[in-house]
N, C-alpha and C. Protein backbone atom coordinates (compact mmCIF):
# COMPACT_ATOMS: atom_id res chain seq x y z
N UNK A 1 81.57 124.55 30.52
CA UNK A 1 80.32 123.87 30.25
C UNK A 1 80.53 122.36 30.35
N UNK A 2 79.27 121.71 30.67
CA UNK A 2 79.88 120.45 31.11
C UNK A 2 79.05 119.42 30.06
N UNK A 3 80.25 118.40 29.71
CA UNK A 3 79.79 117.98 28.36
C UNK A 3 79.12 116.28 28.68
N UNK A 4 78.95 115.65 27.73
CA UNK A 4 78.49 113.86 28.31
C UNK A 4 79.47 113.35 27.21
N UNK A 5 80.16 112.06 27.73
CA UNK A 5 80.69 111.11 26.75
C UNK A 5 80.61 109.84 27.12
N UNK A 6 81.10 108.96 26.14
CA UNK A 6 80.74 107.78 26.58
C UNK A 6 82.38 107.15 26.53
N UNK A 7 82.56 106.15 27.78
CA UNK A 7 84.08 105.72 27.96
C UNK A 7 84.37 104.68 26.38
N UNK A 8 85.35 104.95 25.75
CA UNK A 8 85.62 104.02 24.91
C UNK A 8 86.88 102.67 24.89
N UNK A 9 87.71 103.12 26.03
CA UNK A 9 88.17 102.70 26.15
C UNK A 9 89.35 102.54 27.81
N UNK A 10 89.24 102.05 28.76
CA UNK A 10 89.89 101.92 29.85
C UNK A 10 91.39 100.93 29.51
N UNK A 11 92.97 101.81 29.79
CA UNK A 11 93.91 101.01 29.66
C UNK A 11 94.12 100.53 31.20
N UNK A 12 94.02 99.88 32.04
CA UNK A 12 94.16 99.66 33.16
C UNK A 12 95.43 99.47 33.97
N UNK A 13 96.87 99.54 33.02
CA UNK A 13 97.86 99.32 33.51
C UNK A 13 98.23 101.06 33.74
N UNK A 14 97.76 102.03 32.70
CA UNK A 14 98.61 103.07 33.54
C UNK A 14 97.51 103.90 33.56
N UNK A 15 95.88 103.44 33.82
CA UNK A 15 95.02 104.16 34.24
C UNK A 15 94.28 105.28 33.77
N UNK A 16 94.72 105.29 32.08
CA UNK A 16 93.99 106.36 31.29
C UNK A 16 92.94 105.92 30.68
N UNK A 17 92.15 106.83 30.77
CA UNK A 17 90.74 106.30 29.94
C UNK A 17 90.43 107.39 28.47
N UNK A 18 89.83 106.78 27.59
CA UNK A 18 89.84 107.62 26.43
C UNK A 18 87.87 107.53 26.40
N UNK A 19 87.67 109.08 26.36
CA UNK A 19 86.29 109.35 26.36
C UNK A 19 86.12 109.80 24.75
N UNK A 20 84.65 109.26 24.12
CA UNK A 20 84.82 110.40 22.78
C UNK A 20 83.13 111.31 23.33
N UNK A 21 82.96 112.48 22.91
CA UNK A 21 82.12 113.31 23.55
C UNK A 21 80.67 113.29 22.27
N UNK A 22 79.99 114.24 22.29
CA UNK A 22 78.59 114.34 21.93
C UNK A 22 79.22 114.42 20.26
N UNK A 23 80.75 115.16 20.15
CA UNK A 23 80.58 115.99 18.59
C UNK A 23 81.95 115.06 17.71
N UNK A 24 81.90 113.92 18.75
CA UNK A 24 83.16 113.09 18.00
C UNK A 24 84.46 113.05 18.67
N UNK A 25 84.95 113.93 19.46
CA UNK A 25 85.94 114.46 19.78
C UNK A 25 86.45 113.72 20.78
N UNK A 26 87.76 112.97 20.91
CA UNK A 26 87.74 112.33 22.32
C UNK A 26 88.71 112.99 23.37
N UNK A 27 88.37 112.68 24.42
CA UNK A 27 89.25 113.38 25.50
C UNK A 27 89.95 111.98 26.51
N UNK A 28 91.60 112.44 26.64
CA UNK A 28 91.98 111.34 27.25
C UNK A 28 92.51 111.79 28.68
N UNK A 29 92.08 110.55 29.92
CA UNK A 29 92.12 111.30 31.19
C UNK A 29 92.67 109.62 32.52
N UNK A 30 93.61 110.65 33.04
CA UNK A 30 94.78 109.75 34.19
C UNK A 30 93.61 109.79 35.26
N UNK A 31 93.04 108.50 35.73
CA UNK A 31 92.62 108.32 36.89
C UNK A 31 92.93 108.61 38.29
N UNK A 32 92.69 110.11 38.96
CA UNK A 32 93.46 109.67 39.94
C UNK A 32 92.80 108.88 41.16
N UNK A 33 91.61 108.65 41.29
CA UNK A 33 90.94 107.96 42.08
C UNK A 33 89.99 107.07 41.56
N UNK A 34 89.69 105.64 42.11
CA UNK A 34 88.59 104.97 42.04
C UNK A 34 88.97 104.09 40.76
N UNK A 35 88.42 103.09 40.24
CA UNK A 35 88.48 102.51 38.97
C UNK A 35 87.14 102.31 38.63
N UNK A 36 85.72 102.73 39.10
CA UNK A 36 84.80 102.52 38.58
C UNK A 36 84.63 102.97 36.92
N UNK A 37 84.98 102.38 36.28
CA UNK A 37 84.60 103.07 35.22
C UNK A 37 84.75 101.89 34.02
N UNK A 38 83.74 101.60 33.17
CA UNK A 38 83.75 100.46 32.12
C UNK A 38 83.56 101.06 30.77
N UNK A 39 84.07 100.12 29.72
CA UNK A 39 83.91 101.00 28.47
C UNK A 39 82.12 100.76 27.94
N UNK A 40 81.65 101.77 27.42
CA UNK A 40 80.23 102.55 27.42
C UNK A 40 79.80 103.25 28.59
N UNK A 41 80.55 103.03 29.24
CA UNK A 41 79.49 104.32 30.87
C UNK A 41 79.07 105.58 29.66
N UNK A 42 78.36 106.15 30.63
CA UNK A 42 78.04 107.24 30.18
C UNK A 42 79.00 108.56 31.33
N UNK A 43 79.68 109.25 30.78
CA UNK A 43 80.40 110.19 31.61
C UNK A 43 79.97 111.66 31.57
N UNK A 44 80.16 112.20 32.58
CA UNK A 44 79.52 114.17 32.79
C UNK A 44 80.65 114.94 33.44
N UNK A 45 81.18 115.60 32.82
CA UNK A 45 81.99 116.66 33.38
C UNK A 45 82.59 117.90 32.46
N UNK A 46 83.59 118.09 33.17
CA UNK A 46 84.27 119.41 31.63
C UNK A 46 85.02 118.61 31.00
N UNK A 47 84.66 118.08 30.02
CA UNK A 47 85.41 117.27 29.18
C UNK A 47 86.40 117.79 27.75
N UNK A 48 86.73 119.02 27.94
CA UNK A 48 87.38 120.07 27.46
C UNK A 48 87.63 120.81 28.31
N UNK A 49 88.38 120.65 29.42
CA UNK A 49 88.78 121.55 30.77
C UNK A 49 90.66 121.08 30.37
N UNK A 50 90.63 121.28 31.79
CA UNK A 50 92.59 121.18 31.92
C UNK A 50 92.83 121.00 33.32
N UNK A 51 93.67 119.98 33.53
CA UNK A 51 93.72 119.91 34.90
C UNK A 51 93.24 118.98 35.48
N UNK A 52 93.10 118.80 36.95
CA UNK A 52 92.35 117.95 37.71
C UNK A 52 91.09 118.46 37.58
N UNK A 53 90.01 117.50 37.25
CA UNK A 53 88.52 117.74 37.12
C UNK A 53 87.91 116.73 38.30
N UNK A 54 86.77 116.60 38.37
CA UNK A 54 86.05 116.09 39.22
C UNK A 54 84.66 115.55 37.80
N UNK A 55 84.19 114.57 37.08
CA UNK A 55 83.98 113.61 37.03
C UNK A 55 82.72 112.58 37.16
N UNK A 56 81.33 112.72 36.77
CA UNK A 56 80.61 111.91 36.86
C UNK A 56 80.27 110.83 36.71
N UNK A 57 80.43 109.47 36.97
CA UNK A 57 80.13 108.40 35.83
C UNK A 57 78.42 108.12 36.24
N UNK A 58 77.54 108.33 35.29
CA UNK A 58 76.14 108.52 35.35
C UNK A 58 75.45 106.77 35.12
N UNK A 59 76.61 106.10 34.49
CA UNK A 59 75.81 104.72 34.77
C UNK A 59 76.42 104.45 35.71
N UNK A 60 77.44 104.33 36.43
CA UNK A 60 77.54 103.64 37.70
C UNK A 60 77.09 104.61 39.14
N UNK A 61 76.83 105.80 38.66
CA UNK A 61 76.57 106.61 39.65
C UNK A 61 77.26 107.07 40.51
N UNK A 62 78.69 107.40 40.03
CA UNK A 62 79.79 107.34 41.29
C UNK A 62 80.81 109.00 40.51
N UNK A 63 81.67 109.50 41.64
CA UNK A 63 82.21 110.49 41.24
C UNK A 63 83.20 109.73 40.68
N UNK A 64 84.54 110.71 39.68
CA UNK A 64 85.91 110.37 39.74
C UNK A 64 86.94 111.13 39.57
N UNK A 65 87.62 111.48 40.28
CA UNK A 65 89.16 112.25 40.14
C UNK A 65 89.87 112.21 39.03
N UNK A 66 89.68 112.94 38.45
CA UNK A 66 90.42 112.53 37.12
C UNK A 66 91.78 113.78 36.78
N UNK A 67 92.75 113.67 35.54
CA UNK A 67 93.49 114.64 35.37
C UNK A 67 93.75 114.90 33.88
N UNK A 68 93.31 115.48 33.00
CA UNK A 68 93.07 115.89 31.91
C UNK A 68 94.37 115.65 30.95
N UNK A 69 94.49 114.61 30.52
CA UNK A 69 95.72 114.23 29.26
C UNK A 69 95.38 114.99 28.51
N UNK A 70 94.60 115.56 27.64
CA UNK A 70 94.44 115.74 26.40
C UNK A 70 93.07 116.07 25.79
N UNK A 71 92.37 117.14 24.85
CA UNK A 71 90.88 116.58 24.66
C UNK A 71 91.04 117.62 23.34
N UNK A 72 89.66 117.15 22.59
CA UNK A 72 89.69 118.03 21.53
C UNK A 72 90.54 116.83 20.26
N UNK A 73 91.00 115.55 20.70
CA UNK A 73 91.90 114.76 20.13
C UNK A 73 90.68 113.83 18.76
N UNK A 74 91.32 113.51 17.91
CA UNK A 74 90.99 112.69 17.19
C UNK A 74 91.30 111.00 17.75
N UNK A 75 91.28 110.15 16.87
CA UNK A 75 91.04 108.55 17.70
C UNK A 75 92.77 108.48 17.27
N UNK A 76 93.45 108.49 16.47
CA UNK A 76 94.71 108.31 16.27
C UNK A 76 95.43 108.97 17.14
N UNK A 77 95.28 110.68 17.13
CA UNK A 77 96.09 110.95 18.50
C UNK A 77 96.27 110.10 20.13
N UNK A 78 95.08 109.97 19.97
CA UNK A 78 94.54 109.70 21.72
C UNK A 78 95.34 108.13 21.75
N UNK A 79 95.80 107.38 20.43
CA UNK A 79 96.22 106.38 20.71
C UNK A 79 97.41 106.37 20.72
N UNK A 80 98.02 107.40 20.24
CA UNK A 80 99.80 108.01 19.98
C UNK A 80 99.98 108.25 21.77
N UNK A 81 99.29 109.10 22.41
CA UNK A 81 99.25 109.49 23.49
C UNK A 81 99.37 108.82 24.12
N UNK A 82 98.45 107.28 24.24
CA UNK A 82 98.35 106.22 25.38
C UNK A 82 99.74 105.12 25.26
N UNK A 83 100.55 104.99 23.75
CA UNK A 83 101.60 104.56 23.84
C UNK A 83 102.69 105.38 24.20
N UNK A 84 102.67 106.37 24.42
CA UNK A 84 104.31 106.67 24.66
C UNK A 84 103.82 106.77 26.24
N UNK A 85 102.62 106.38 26.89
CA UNK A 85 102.92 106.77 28.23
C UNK A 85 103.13 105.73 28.94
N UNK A 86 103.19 104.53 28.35
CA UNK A 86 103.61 102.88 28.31
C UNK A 86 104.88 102.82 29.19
């Protein structure tokens, strides 16, 4: 099922973005294409999937390749996550 979140945060050096979704929950995801993406977009995809997903960003209107770090995470995990991948 495909969920909406809003970007909260873009690290731009190793390209992960941390989404939190409709129920709180954030999901963190390796860019593999494009950098369109700013913190508040509004995002559409399986945002509880696994894997390479494919990616809406609905305010900029553009697809994105993405690869599923993590989801289902609280805000402390997702930030444990983005440092050790430093």
């Amino acid at each position: 099922m495909r969920q909406r979140g809003v970007v909260l945060h873009h690290e731009h050096r190793i390209g992960y973005v941390i989404i939190r979704d409709e129920f709180g929950n954030h999901t963190v995801v390796k860019l593999l294409t494009g950098n369109d993406i700013e913190r508040g977009d509004i995002i559409i995809g399986f945002l509880h999937g696994q894997g390479d997903q494919t990616f809406h960003n609905e305010t900029q209107d553009v697809s994105l390749e993405v690869q599923i770090q993590g989801h289902g995470l609280s805000e402390e995990a997702t930030i444990h996550m983005i440092q050790k991948a430093h």
